[in-house]
Protein backbone atom coordinates (compact mmCIF):
# COMPACT_ATOMS: atom_id res chain seq x y z
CA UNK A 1 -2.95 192.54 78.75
CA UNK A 2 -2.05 195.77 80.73
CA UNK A 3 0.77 198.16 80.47
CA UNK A 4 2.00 196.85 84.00
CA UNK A 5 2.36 193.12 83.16
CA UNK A 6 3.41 193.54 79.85
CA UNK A 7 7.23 193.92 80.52
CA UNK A 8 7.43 190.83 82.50
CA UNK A 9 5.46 188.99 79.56
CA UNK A 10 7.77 189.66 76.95
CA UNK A 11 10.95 189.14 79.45
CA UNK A 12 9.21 185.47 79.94
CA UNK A 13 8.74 184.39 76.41
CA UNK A 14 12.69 185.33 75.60
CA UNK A 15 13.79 182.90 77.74
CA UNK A 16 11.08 180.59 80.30
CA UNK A 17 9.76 177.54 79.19
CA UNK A 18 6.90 177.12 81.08
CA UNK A 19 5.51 173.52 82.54
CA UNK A 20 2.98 171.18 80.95
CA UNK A 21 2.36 173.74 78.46
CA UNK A 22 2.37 174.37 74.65
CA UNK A 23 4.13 177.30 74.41
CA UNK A 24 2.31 178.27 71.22
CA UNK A 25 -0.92 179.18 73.04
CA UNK A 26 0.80 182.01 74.87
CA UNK A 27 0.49 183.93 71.67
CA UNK A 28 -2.82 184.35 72.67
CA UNK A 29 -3.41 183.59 76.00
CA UNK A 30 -0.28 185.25 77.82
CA UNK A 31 1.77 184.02 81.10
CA UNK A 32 0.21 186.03 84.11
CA UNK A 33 2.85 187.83 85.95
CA UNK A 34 1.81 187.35 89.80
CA UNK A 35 3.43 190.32 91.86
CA UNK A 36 2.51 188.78 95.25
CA UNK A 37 -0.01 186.17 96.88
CA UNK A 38 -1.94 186.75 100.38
CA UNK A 39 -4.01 184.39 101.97
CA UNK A 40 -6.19 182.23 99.32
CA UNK A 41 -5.52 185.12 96.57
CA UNK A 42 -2.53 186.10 93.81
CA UNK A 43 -2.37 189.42 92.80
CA UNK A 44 -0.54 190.56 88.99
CA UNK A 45 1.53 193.88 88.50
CA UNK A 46 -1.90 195.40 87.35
CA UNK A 47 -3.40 194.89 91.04
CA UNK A 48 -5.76 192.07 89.31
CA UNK A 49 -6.74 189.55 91.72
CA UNK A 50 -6.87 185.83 91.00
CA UNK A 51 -8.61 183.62 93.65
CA UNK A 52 -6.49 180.16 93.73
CA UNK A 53 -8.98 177.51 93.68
CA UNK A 54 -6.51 174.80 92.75
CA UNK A 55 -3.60 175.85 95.63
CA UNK A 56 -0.94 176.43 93.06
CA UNK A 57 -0.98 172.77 91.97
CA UNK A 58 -2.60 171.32 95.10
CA UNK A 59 0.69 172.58 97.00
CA UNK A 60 -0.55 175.54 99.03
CA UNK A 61 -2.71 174.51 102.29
CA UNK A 62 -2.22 177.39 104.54
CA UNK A 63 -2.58 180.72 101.96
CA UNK A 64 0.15 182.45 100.16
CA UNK A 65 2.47 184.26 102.69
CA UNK A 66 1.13 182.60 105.35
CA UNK A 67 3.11 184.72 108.66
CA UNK A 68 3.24 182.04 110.46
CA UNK A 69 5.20 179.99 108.07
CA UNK A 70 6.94 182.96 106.96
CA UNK A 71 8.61 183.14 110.11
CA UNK A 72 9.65 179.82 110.52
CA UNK A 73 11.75 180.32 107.22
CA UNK A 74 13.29 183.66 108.17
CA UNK A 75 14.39 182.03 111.40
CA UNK A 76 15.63 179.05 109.81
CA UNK A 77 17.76 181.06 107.32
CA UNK A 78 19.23 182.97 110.17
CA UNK A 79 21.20 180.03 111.52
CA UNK A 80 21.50 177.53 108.67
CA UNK A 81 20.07 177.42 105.17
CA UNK A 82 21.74 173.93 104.29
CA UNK A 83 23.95 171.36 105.06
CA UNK A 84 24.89 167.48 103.29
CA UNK A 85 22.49 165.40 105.00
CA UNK A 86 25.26 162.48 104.16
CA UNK A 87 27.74 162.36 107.31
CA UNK A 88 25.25 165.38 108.90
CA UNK A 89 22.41 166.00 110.50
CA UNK A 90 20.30 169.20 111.99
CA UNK A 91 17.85 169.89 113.99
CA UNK A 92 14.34 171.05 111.78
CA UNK A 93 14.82 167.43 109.70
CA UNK A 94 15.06 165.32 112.98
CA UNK A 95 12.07 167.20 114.45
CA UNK A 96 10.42 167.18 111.13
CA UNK A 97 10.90 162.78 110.75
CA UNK A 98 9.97 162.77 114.75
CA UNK A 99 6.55 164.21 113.68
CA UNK A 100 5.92 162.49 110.83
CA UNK A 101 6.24 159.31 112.25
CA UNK A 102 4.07 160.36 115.18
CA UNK A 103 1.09 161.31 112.29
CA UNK A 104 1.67 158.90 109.71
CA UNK A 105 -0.19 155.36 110.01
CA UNK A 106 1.61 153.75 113.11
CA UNK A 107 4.70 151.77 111.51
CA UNK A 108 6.25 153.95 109.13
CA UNK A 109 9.25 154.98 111.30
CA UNK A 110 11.79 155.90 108.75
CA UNK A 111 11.61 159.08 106.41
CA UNK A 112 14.36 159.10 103.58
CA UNK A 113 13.96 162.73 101.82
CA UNK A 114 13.84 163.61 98.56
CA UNK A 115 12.90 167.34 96.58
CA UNK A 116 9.76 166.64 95.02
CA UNK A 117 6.71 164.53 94.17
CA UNK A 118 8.24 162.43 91.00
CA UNK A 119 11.59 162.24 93.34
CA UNK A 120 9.97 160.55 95.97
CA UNK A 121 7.79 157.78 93.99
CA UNK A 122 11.58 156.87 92.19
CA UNK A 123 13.01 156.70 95.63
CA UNK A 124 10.43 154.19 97.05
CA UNK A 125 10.22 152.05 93.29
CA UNK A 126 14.02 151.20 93.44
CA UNK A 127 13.79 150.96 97.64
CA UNK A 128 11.30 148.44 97.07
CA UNK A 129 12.87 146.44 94.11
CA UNK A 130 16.55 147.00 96.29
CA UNK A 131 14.74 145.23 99.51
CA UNK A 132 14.00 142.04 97.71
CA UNK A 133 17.37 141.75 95.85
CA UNK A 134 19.07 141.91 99.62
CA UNK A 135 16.63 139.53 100.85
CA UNK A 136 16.88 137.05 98.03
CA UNK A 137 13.93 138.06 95.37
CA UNK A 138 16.15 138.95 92.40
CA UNK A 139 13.19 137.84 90.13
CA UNK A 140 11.25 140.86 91.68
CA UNK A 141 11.68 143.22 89.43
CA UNK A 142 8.17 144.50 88.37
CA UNK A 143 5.39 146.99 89.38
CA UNK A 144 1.57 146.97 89.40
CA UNK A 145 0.20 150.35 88.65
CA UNK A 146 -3.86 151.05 87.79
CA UNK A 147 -5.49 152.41 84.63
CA UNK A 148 -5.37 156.36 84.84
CA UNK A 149 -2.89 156.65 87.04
CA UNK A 150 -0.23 158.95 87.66
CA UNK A 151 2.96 159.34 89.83
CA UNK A 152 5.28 161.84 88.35
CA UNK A 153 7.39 162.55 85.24
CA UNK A 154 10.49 161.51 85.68
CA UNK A 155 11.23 158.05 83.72
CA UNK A 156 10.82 155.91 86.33
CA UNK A 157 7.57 158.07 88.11
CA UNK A 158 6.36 158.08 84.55
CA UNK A 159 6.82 154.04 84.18
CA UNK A 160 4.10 153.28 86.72
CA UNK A 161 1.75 156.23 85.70
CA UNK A 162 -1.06 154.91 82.86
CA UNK A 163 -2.03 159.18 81.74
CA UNK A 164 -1.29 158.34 77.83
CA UNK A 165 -1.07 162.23 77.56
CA UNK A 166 2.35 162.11 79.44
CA UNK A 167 3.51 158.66 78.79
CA UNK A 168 3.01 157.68 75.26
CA UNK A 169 5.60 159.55 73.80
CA UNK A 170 8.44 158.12 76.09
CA UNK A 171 7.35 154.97 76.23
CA UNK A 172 10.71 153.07 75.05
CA UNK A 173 12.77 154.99 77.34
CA UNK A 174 10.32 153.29 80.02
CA UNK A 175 10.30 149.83 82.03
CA UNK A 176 7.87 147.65 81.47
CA UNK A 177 4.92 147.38 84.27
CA UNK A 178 1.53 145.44 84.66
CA UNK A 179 -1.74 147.15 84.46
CA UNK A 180 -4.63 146.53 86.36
CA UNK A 181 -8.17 148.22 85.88
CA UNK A 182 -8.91 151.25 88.17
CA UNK A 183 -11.47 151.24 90.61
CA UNK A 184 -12.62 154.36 89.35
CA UNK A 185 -16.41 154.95 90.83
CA UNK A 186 -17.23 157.33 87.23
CA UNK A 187 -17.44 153.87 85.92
CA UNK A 188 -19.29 152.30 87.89
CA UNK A 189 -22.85 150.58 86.87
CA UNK A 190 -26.72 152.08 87.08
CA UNK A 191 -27.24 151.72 90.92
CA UNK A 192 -23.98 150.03 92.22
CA UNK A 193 -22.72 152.00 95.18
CA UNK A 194 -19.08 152.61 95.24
CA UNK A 195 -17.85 150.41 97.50
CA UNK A 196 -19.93 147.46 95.42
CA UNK A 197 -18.03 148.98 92.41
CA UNK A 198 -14.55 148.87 93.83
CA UNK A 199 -14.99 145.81 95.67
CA UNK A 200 -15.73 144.12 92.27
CA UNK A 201 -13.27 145.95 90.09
CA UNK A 202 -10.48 144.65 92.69
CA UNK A 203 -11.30 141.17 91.61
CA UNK A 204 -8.83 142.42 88.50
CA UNK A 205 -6.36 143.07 90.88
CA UNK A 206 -6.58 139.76 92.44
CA UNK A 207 -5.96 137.84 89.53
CA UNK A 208 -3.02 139.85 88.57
CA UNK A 209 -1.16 139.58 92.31
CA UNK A 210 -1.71 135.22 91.57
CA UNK A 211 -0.40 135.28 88.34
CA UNK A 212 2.75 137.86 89.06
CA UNK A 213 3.03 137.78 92.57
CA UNK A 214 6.74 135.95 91.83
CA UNK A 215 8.06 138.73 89.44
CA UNK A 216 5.91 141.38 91.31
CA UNK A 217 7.97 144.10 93.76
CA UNK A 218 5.00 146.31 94.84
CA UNK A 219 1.83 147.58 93.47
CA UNK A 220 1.70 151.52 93.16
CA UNK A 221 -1.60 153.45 94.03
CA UNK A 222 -3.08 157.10 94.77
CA UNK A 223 -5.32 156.23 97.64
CA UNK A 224 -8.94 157.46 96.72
CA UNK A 225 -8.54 160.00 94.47
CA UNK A 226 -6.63 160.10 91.13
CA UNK A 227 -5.91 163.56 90.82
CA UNK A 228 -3.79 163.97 87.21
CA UNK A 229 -6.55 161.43 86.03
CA UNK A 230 -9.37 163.39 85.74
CA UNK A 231 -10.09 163.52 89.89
CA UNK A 232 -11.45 159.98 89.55
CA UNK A 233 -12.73 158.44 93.03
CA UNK A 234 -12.75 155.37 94.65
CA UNK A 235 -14.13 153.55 97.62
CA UNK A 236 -11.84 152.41 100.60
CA UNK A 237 -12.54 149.42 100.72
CA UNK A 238 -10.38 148.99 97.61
CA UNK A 239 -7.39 149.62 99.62
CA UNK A 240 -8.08 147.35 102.64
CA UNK A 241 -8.74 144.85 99.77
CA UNK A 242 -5.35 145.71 98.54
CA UNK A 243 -3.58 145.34 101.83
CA UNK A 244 -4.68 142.37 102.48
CA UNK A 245 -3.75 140.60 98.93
CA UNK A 246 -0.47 142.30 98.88
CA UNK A 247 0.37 140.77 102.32
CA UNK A 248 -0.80 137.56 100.89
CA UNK A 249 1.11 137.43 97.71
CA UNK A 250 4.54 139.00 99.84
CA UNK A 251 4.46 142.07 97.21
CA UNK A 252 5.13 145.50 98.38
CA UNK A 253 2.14 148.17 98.87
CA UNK A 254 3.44 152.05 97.82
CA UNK A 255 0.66 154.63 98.80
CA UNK A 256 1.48 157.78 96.81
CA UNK A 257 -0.22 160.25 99.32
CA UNK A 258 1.98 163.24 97.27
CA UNK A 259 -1.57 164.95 96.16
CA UNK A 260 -4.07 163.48 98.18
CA UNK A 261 -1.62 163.84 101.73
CA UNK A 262 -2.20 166.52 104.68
CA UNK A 263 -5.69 166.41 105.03
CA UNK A 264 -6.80 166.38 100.89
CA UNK A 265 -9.41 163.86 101.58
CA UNK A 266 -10.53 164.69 105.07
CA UNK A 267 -8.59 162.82 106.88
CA UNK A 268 -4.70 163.89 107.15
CA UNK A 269 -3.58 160.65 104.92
CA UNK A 270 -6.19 159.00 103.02
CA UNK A 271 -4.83 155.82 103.81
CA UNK A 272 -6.60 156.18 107.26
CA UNK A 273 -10.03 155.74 105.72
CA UNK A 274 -8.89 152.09 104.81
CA UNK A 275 -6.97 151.54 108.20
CA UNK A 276 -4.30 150.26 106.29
CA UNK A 277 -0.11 150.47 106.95
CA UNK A 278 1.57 150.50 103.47
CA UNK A 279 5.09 149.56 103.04
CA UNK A 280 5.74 153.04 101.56
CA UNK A 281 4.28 156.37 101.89
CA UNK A 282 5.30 159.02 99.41
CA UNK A 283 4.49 162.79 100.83
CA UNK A 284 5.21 166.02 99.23
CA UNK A 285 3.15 168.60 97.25
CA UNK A 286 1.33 170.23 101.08
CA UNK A 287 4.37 168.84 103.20
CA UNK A 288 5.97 172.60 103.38
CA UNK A 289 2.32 174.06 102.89
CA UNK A 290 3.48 174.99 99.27
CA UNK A 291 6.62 177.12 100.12
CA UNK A 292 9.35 174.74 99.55
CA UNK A 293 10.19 171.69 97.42
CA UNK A 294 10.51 168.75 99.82
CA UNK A 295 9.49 165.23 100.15
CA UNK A 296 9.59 162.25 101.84
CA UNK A 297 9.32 158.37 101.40
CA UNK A 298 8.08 157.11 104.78
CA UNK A 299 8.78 153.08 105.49
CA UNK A 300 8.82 150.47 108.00
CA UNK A 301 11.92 149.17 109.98
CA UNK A 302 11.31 145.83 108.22
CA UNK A 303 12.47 147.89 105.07
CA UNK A 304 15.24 149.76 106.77
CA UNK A 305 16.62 146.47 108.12
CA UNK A 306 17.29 144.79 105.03
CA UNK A 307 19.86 147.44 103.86
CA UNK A 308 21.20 147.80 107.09
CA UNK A 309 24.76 145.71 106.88
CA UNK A 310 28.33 145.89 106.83
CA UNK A 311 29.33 148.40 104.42
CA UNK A 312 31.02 145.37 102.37
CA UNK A 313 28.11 143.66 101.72
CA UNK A 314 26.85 146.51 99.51
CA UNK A 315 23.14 146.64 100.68
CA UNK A 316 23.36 150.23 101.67
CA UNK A 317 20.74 152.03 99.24
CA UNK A 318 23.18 154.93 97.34
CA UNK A 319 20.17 156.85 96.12
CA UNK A 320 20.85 160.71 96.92
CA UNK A 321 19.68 164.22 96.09
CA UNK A 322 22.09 167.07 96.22
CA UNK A 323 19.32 168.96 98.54
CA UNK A 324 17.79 166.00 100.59
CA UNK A 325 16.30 167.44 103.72
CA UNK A 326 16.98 171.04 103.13
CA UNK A 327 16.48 172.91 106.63
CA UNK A 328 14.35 175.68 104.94
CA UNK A 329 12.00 173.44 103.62
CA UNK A 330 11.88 171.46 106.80
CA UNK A 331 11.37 174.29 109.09
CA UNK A 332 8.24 175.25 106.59
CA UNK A 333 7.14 171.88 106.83
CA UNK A 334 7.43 171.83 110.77
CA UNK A 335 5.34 175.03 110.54
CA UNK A 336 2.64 173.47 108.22
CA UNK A 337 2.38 170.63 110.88
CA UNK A 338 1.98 172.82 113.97
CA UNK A 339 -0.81 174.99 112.17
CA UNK A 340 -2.75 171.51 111.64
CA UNK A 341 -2.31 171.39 115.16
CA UNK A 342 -3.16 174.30 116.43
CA UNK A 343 -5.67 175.69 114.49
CA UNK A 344 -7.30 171.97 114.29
CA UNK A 345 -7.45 172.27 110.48
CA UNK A 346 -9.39 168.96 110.04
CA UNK A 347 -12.04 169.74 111.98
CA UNK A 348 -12.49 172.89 109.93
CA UNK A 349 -11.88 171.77 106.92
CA UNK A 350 -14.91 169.23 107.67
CA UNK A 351 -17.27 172.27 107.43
CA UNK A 352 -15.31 173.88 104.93
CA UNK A 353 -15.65 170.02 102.38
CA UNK A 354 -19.66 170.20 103.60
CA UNK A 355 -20.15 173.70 102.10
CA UNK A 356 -17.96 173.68 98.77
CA UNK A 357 -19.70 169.98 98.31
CA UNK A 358 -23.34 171.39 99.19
CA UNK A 359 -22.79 174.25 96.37
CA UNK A 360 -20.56 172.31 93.95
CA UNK A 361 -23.21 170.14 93.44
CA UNK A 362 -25.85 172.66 92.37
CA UNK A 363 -23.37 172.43 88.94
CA UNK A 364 -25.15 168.58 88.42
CA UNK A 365 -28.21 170.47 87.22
CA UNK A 366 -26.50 171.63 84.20
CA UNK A 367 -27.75 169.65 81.03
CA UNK A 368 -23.64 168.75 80.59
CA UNK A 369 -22.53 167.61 83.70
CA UNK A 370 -22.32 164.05 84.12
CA UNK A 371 -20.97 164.02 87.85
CA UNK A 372 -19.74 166.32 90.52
CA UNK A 373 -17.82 163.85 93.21
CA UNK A 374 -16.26 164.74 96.27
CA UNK A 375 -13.73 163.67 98.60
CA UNK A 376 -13.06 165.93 101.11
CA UNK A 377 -11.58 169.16 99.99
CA UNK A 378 -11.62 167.98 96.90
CA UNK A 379 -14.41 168.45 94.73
CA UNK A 380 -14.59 167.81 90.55
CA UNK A 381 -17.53 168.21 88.40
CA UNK A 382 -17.41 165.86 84.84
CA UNK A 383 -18.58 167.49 81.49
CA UNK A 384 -19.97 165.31 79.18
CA UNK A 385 -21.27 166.00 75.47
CA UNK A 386 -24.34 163.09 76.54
CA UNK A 387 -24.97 163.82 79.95
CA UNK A 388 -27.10 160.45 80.08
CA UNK A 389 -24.92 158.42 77.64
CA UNK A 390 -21.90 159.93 79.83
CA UNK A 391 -19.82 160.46 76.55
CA UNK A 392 -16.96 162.71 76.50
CA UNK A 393 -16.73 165.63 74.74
CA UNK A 394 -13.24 165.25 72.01
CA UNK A 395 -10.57 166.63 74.18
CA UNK A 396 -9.65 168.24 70.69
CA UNK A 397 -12.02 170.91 71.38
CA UNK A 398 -10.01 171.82 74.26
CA UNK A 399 -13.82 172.65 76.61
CA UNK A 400 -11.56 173.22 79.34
CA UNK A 401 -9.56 175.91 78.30
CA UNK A 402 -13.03 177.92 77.80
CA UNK A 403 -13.60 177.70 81.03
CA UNK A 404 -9.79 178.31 82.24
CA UNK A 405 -10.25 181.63 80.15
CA UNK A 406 -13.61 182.82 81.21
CA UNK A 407 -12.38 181.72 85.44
CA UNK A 408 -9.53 184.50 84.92
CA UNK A 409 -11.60 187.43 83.60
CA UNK A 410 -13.85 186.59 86.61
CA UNK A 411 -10.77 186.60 88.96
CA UNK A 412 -10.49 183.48 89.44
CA UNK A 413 -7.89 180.79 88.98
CA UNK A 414 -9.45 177.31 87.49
CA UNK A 415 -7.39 175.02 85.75
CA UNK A 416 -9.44 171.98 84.37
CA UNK A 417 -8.11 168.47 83.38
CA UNK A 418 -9.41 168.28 80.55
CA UNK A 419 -13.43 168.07 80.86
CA UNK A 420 -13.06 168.27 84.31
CA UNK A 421 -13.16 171.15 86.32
CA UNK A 422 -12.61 170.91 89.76
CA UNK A 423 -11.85 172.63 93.05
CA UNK A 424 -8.61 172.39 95.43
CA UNK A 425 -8.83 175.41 96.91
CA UNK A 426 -6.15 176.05 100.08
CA UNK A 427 -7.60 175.90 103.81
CA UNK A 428 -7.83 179.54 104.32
CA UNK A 429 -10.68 179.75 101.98
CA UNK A 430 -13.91 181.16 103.09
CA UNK A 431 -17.44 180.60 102.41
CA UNK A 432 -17.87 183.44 100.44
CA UNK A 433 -15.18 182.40 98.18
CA UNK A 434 -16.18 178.96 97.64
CA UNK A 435 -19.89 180.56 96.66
CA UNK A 436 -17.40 182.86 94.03
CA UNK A 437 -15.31 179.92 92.64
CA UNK A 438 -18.91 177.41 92.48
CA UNK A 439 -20.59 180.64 90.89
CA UNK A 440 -17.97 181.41 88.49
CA UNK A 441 -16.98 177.93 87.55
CA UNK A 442 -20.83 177.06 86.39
CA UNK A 443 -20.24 180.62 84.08
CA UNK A 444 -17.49 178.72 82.75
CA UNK A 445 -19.09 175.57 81.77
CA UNK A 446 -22.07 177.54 80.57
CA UNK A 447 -19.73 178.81 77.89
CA UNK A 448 -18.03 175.55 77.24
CA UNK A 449 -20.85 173.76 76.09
CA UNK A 450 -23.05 176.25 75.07
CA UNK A 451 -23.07 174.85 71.35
């Protein structure tokens, strides 16, 4: 590591503890300082540059610095950089809930806020147990979730997450919830198609909403994609499946759009490919375009009516964060919005998804790549010791990490799950820099597996 970042490394280590990390492998593989971000690219006190391929943890949609967002905050902080939102209002979170409910599948028309990802999914769990206590389900008091998914870190977030790499070891601090197979198309037989697959792995499903509809609040999904998971993929037919048994059982349906929201899977929620209304829809992650923590738990006035009483009745839902709505972050996400507007980001981003899936999958000629999958700007490529057997390399040998390390040398930032490696790069991207991540990446997992 260079002179330059080296004083920032060793401040670090005294003191940060850094996310999802071991700190232990920073003795050899040092924090990177980053100095300043422009556009799709980070740049370290060294004047190395990194090309972001996974948006800062899927949270960056517009580019780093982005001057158009930038100058939405400045203004904002000129007249107001927060106020309780209990007893007060202002003006960027009423304009921010006005468009949101004007995007978001028609019938959501209520936006309770929140400050991040795991914040939100907590907010709609007890919202959704909390409606059927005031409307006379007390025995609803448990949660469907699906096999490899995941929903956040907090306890509750954690609960209905199935990633045994985050839950295992918190597991009796944790509620108990109901577990039904994923739809997950990597599983799916010799010559099904994925709908055919996800039609028939929703027959699980169904025989779990009979036999717990009566105990059951809601059932808990990431619509199409299963990001923490690996970047598994379904069909959406799965969901319009879903819909339609949760409406017949009378059990909650909580879309946790926090990853695959704003546009992630080509459309601007992936519940739109299903053309279904959930009961809840939990946004954050690109809500502010990756500048400021914020979310949201969308819902339906059917929701918002059953707490709506007589203060003595005790049905108001007390559930509060110190900086719900914060005017920065809603003037950043007001900004995010009117760039998806104006630039007509979807429509890009189609030709954008058709060239970083036309050169991602050049990486399926590799003798250890099972897969490369796609859902709209997303894009994930499966490494597999037995390519035809599919088997999984131990994630002891850490494969991953080899091509995490050889990605930065190149310039490039690439943070596999595991034996996946994938791409999430922000909207700003160009062809030429998907061609450098696709290029690099398949250097990567020519080391990895190279044994």
């Amino acid at each position: 590591m260079t002179a330059a970042n080296s004083p920032f490394i060793a401040r670090d280590l005294a003191h940060v503890w850094h996310p999802c990390t071991q700190m232990k492998d920073h003795e050899a593989l040092p924090p990177i300082p980053i100095r300043r971000g422009m556009g799709a690219w980070l740049e370290d006190y060294e004047g190395r540059r990194y090309l972001d391929a996974i948006s800062s943890w899927w949270v960056n949609l517009f580019g780093h610095a982005n001057p158009r967002i930038n100058a939405a905050v400045r203004s904002q902080l000129e007249s107001l950089e927060h106020v309780i939102l209990a007893g007060f209002t202002h003006e960027p979170v009423i304009a921010l809930s006005e468009a949101l409910t004007g995007l978001a599948p028609p019938g959501l028309t209520r936006c309770f806020y929140a400050d991040n990802g795991s914040s939100a999914v907590e907010v709609a769990v007890k919202m959704s147990f909390h409606y059927w206590r005031n409307t006379g389900h007390g025995a609803k008091r448990r949660f469907i979730t699906l096999a490899n998914s995941y929903h956040g870190e907090t306890l509750g977030a954690l609960a209905v997450g199935n990633v045994e790499l985050y839950k295992e070891i918190y597991r009796p601090l944790l509620m108990d919830v109901i577990t039904a197979p994923s739809p997950d198309c990597y599983e799916r037989a010799p010559g099904e198609s994925w709908a055919e697959h996800s039609r028939r792995r929703f027959a699980d499903m169904e025989v779990l909403l009979a036999q717990h509809a009566h105990e059951t609040c809601a059932v808990i999904v990431e619509p199409l994609v299963q990001c923490a998971g690996g970047m598994r993929m379904y069909d959406p037919v799965y969901l319009a499946l879903l819909r339609q048994a949760c409406d017949a059982h009378r059990v909650h349906l909580i879309a946790d759009e926090i990853a695959v929201g704003f546009g992630r899977t080509g459309t601007l929620f992936a519940c739109e490919q299903a053309g279904i209304l959930p009961d809840f829809m939990c946004l954050s992650k690109g809500l502010t375009g990756g500048y400021l923590p914020l979310s949201t738990v969308m819902t339906t006035e059917a929701v918002y009516a059953a707490f709506y009483d007589e203060y003595t009745k005790l049905t108001a839902f007390l559930h509060s964060h110190s900086f719900t709505g914060n005017p920065l972050a809603c003037a950043a996400a007001l900004a995010t919005l009117a760039i998806f507007r104006e630039d007509r980001t979807l429509e890009r981003n189609r030709l954008l998804a058709a060239h970083l899936g036309a050169r991602a999958r050049e990486l399926e000629a590799h003798p250890h790549v099972a897969e490369v999958r796609q859902r709209g700007m997303i894009v994930a490529a499966e490494l597999a010791a037995d390519k035809a057997q599919r088997t999984p390399y131990p994630w002891q040998e850490r494969r991953g990490l080899t091509v995490y390390r050889h990605a930065l040398t190149r310039g490039v930032l690439l943070r596999p799950i595991g034996n996946v490696v994938y791409f999430m790069p922000p909207y700003v991207v160009t062809p030429e820099e998907i061609d450098l991540m696709v290029e690099v990446a398949l250097e990567g997992i020519e080391r990895a597996t190279c044994d």
